[in-house]
Protein backbone atom coordinates (compact mmCIF):
# COMPACT_ATOMS: atom_id res chain seq x y z
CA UNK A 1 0.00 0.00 0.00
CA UNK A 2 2.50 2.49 0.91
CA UNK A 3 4.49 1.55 -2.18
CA UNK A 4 1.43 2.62 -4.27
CA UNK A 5 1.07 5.86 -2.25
CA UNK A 6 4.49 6.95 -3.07
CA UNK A 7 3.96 6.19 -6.67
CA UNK A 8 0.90 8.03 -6.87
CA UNK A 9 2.64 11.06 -5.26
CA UNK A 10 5.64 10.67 -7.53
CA UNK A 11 3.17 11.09 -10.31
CA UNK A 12 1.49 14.17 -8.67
CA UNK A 13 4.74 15.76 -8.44
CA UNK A 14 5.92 14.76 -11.97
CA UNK A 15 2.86 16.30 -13.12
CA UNK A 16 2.98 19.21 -11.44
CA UNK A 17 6.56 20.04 -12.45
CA UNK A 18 5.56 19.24 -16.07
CA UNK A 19 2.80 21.69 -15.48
CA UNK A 20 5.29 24.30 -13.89
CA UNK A 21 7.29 24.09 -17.32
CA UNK A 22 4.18 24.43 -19.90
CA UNK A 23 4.97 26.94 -22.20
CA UNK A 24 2.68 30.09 -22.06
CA UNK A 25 0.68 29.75 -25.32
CA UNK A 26 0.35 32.27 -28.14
CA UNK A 27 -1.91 32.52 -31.08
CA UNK A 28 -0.93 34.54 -34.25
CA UNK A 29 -3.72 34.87 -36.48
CA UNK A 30 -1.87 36.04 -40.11
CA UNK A 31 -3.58 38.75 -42.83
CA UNK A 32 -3.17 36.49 -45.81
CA UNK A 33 -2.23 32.82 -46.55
CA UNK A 34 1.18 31.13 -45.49
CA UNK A 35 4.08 33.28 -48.24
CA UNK A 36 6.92 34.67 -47.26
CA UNK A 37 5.17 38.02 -46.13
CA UNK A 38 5.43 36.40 -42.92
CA UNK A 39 8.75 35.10 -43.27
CA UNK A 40 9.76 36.25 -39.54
CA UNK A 41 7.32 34.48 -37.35
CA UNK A 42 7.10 30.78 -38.93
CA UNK A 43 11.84 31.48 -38.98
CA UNK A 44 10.99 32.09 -35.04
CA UNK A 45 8.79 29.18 -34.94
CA UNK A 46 11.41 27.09 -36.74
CA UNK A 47 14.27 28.03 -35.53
CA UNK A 48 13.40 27.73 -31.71
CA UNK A 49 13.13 31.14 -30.85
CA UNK A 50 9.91 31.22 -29.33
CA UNK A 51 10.68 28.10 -27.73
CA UNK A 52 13.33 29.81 -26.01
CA UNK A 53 10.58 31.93 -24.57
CA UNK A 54 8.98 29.67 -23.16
CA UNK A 55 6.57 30.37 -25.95
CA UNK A 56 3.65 27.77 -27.60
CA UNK A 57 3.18 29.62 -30.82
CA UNK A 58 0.12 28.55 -33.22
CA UNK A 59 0.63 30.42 -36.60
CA UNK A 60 -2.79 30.46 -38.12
CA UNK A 61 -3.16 31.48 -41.60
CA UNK A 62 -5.44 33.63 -43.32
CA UNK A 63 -7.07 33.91 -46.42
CA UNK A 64 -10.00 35.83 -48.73
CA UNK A 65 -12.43 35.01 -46.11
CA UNK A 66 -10.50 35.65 -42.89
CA UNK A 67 -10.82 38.93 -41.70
CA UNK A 68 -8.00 39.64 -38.63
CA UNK A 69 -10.03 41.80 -37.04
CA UNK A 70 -13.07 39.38 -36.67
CA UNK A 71 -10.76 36.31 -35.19
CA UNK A 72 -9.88 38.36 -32.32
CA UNK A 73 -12.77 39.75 -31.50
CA UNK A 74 -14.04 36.30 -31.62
CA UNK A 75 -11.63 35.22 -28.95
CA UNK A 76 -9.39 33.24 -32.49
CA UNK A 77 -6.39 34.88 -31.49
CA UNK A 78 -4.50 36.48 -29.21
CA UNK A 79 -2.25 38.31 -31.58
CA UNK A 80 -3.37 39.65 -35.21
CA UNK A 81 -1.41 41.16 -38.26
CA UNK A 82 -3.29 43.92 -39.86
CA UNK A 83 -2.44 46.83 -42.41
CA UNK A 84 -3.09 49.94 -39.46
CA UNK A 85 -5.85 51.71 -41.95
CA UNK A 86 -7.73 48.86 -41.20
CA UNK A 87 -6.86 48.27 -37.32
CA UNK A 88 -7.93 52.22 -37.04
CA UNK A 89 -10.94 52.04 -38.93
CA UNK A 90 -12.28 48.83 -36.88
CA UNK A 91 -10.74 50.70 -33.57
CA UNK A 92 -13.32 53.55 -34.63
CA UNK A 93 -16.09 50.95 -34.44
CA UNK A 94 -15.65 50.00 -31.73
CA UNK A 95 -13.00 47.02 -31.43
CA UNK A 96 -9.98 48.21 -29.19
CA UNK A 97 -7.41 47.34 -31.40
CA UNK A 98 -3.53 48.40 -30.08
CA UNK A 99 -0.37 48.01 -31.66
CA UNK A 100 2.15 46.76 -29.92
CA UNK A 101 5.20 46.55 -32.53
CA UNK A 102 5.80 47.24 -36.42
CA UNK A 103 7.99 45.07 -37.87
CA UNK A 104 7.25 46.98 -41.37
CA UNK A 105 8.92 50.01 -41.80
CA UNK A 106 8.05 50.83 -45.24
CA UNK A 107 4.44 50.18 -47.35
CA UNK A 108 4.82 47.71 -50.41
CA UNK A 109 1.37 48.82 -52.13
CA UNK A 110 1.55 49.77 -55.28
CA UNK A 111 -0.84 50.59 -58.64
CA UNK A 112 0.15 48.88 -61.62
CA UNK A 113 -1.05 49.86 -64.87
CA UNK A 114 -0.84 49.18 -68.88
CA UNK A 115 1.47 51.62 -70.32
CA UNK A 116 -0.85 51.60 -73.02
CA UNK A 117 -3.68 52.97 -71.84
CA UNK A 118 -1.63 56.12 -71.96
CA UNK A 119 -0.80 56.51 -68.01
CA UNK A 120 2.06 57.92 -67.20
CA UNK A 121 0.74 59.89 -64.53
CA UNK A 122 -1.86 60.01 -61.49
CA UNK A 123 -3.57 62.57 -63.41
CA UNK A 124 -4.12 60.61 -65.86
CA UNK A 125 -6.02 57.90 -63.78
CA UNK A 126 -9.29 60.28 -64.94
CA UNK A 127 -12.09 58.58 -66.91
CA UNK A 128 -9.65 54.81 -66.01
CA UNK A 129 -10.86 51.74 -64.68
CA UNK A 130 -8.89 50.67 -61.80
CA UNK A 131 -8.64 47.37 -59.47
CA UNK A 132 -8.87 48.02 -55.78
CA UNK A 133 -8.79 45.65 -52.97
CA UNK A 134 -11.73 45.67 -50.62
CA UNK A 135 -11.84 44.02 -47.05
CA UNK A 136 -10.14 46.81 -45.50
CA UNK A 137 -7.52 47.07 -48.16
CA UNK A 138 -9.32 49.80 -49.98
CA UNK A 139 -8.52 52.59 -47.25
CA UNK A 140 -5.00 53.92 -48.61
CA UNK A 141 -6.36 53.76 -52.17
CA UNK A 142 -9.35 56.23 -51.25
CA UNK A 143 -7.55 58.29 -48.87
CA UNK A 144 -5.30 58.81 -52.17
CA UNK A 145 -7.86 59.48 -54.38
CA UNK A 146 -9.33 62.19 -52.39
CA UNK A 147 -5.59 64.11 -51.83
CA UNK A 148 -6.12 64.07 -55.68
CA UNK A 149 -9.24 65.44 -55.98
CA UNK A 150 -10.35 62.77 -57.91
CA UNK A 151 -14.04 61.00 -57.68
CA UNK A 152 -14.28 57.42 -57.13
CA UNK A 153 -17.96 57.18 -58.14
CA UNK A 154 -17.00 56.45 -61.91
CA UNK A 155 -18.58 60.15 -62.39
CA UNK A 156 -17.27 62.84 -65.50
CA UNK A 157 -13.37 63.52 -64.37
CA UNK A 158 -13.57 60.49 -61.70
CA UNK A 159 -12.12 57.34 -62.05
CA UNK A 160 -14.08 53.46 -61.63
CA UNK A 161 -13.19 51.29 -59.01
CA UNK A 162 -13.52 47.36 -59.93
CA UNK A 163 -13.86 45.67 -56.40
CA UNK A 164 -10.70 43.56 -57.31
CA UNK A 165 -10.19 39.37 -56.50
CA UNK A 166 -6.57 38.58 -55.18
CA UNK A 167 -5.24 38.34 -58.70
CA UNK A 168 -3.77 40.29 -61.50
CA UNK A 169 -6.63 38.84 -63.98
CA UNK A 170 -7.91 42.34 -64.85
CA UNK A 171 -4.77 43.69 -65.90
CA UNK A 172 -3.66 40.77 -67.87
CA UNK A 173 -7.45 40.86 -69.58
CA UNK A 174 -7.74 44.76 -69.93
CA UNK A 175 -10.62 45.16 -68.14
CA UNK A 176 -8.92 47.56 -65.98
CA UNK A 177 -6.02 50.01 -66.87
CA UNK A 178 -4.39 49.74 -63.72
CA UNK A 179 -4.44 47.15 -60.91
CA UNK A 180 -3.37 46.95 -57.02
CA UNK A 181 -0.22 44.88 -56.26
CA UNK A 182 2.53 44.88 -53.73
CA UNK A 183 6.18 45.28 -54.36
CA UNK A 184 6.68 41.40 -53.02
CA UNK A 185 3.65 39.42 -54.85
CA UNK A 186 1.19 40.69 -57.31
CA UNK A 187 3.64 42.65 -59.73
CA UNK A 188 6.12 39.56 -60.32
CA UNK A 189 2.78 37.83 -60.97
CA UNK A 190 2.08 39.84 -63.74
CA UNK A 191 5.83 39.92 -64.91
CA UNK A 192 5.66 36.47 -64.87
CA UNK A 193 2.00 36.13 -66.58
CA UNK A 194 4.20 37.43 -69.35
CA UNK A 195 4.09 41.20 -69.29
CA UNK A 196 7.47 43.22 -68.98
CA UNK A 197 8.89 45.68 -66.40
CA UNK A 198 8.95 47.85 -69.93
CA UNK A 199 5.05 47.16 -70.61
CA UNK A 200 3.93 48.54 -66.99
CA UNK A 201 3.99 51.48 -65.01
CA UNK A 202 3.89 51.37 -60.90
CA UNK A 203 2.72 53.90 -58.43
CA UNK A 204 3.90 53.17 -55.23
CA UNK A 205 2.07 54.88 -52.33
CA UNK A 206 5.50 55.22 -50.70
CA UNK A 207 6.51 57.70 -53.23
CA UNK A 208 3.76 59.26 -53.78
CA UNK A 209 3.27 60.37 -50.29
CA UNK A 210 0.46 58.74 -48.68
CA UNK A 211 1.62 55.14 -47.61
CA UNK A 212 0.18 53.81 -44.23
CA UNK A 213 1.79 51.07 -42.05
CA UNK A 214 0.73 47.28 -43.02
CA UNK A 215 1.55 44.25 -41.19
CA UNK A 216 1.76 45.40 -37.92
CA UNK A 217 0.72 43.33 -34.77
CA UNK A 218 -2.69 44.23 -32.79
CA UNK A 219 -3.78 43.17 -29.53
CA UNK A 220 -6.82 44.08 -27.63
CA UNK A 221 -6.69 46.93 -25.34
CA UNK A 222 -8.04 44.88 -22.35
CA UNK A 223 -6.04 42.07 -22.56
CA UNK A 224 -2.74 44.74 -21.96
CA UNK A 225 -4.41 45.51 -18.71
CA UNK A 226 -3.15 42.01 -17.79
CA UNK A 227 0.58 41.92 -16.40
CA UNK A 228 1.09 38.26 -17.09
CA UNK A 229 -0.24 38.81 -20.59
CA UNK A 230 1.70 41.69 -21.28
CA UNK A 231 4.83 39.90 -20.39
CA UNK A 232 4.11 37.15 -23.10
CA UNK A 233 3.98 39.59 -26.12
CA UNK A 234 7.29 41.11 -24.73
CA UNK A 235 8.23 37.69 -25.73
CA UNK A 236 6.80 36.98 -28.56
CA UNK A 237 7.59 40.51 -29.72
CA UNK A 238 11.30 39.76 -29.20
CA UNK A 239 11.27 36.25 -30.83
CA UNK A 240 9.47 37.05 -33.53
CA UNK A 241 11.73 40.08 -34.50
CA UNK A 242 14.64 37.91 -33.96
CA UNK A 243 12.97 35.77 -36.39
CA UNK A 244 12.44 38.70 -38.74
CA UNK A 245 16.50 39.62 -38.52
CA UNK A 246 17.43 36.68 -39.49
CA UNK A 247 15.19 36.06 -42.40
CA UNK A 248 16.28 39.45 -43.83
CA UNK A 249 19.90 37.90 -43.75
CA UNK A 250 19.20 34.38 -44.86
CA UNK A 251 16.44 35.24 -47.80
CA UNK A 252 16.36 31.59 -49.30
CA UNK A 253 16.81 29.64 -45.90
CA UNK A 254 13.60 31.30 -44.77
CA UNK A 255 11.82 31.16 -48.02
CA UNK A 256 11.96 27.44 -47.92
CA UNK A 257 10.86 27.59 -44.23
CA UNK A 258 7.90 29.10 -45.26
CA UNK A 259 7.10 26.22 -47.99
CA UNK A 260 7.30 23.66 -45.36
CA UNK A 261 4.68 25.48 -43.85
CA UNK A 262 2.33 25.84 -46.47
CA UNK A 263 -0.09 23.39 -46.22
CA UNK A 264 -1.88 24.08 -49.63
CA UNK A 265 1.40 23.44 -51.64
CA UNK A 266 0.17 26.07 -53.91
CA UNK A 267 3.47 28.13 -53.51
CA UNK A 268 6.82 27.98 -55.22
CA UNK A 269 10.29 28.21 -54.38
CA UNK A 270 11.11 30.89 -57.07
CA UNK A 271 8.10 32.91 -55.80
CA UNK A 272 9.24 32.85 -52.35
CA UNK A 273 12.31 33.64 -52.44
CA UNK A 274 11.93 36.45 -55.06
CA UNK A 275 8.87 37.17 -52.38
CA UNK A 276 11.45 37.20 -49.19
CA UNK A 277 13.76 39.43 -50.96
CA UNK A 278 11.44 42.21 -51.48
CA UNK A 279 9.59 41.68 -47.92
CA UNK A 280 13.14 42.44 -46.71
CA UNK A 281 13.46 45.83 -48.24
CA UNK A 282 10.02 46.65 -46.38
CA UNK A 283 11.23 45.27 -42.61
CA UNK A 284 14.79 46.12 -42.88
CA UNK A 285 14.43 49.92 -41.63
CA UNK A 286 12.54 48.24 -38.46
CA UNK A 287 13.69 46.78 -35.08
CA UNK A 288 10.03 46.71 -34.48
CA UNK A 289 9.49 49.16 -32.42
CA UNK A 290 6.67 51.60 -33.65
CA UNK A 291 7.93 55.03 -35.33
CA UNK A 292 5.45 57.83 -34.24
CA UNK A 293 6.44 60.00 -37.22
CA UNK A 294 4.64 56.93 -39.61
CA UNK A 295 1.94 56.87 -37.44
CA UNK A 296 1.20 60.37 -37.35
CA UNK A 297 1.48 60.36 -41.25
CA UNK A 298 -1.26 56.74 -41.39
CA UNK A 299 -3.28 58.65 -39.13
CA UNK A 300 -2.99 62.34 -41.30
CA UNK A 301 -3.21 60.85 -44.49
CA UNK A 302 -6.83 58.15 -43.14
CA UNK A 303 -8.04 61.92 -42.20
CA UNK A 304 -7.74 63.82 -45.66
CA UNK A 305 -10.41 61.16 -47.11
CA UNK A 306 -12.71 64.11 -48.29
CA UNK A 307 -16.47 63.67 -47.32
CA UNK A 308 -16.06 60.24 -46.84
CA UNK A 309 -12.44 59.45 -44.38
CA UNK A 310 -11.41 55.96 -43.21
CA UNK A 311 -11.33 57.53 -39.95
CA UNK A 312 -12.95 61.04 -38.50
CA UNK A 313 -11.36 61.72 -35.63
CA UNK A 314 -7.15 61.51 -34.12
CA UNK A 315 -6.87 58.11 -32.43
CA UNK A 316 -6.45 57.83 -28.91
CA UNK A 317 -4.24 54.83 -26.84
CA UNK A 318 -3.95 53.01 -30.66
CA UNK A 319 -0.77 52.00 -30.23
CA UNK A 320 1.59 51.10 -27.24
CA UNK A 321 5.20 51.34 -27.55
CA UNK A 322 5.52 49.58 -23.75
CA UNK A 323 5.99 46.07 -24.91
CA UNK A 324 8.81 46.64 -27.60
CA UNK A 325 10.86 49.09 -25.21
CA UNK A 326 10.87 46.15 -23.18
CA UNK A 327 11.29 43.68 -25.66
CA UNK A 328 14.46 44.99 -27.19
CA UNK A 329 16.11 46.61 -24.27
């Protein structure tokens, strides 16, 4: 009998030390499907790094039908990656979205159009047909339109917006003169539909001065009233950018980390790597810690959206800058 007792206490406190060592779990919910835009957290995943922070990461992916902003208000995440129009506009209706760290520096949205429809420049976007992302993608595109002065009801002197699918099918079938893309996907799938560099001419809102911040991280504002929670994205801030650095320096290392992850199979290696290489021209100005200047600019250029803005009003408590000062110092 007393050898059984001991046993069963041996077990209890086998248990409880395996409990005492459970790693804190963390769910990422991602914008888009599994590519190389998210290069940094499935390298931190891989390579151990959240694991050394005593970190259970799930790395959900996301897809048409996924909206960010919906999973965590549904409880589907604890951590989200949205483009900040988006975060702003949804913390305006009511969904207390924070960011906590920005791990993209610079915006990789772009227009793409036909050089022979005769563009050559924004002011010639008048009386055009162009593609435009919807689901909370359209925001930069209509805060840009309205800087210009130009309507987006397809009225005399405006120009027509076609809600655009994720593809570059309108451009390649001319049913619109110019198309949205980013620097890292859409164009080379044009390029590589069989158009040239030569044949195309990009806009890219980082040029032509109203780029917002994409693919920043978002928490909700309650759960930061929560020390032990807090603590964890100092973590998984930390790992993750660690997992960031190093995919900038090892491009094709990380690109084929990302296939492994991709349970669809739909991606290739020549994509992804291409894909990593640009991604890292868009982190690589980042440590991850939030710049105020680019989020006073998001914020001042979601205001100037004419009689209809993505947002009407200056933020207030949208972002934190708390967990990254602690995560990198």
């Amino acid at each position: 009998m007393k050898r059984i007792v001991t046993t069963a206490i041996a077990g209890v406190m086998a248990l409880g030390a395996g409990m005492a060592q459970a790693a804190d779990e963390v769910t990422l919910q991602l914008k888009w499907v599994t590519q190389a835009q998210f290069a940094g957290y499935y390298v931190a995943l891989d390579k151990g790094f959240y694991e050394e922070e005593d970190l259970a990461v799930t790395i959900k992916p996301g897809g048409p039908d996924i909206a960010p902003a919906q999973v965590i208000a549904g409880g589907g995440a604890d951590v989200v990656l949205d483009w900040m129009p988006s975060a702003l506009a949804s913390r305006e209706k009511g969904l207390p979205l924070v960011n906590i760290a920005q791990p993209f520096k610079a915006s990789g949205m772009m227009l793409t159009c036909r050089k022979d429809t005769g563009i050559t420049s924004p002011e010639d976007f008048k009386g055009k047909t162009l593609g435009v992302w919807f689901f909370g993608n359209e925001y930069p595109f209509l805060s840009w339109m309205s800087k210009l002065g130009i309507p987006t009801d397809g009225s005399e002197g405006g120009v027509t917006v076609l809600k655009q699918g994720f593809n570059v099918d309108p451009l390649l079938q001319e049913q619109a003169a110019c198309i949205s893309t980013m620097t890292y996907n859409e164009y080379w799938q044009v390029i590589d539909a069989g158009l040239t560099a030569d044949d195309l001419v990009t806009f890219k809102y980082e040029d032509m001065g109203v780029a917002t911040l994409e693919d920043g991280m978002y928490v909700l504002e309650d759960n930061l009233a929560d020390p032990a929670f807090k603590d964890k994205m100092v973590r998984f801030v930390r790992a993750s950018m660690k997992g960031w650095k190093y995919a900038e320096e090892n491009p094709d290392e990380a690109a084929d980390i990302v296939l492994e992850n991709d349970a669809t199979g739909a991606q290739t290696e020549e994509h992804q790597q291409r894909m990593m290489r640009e991604v890292a021209k868009l982190t690589a100005g980042s440590n991850g810690a939030l710049d105020v200047a680019d989020y006073e600019r998001t914020v001042q250029t979601l205001l100037e959206g004419g009689s209809d803005p993505v947002i009407t009003m200056t933020p207030e408590g949208a972002y934190t800058l708390e967990i990254t000062d602690a995560a990198l110092n």
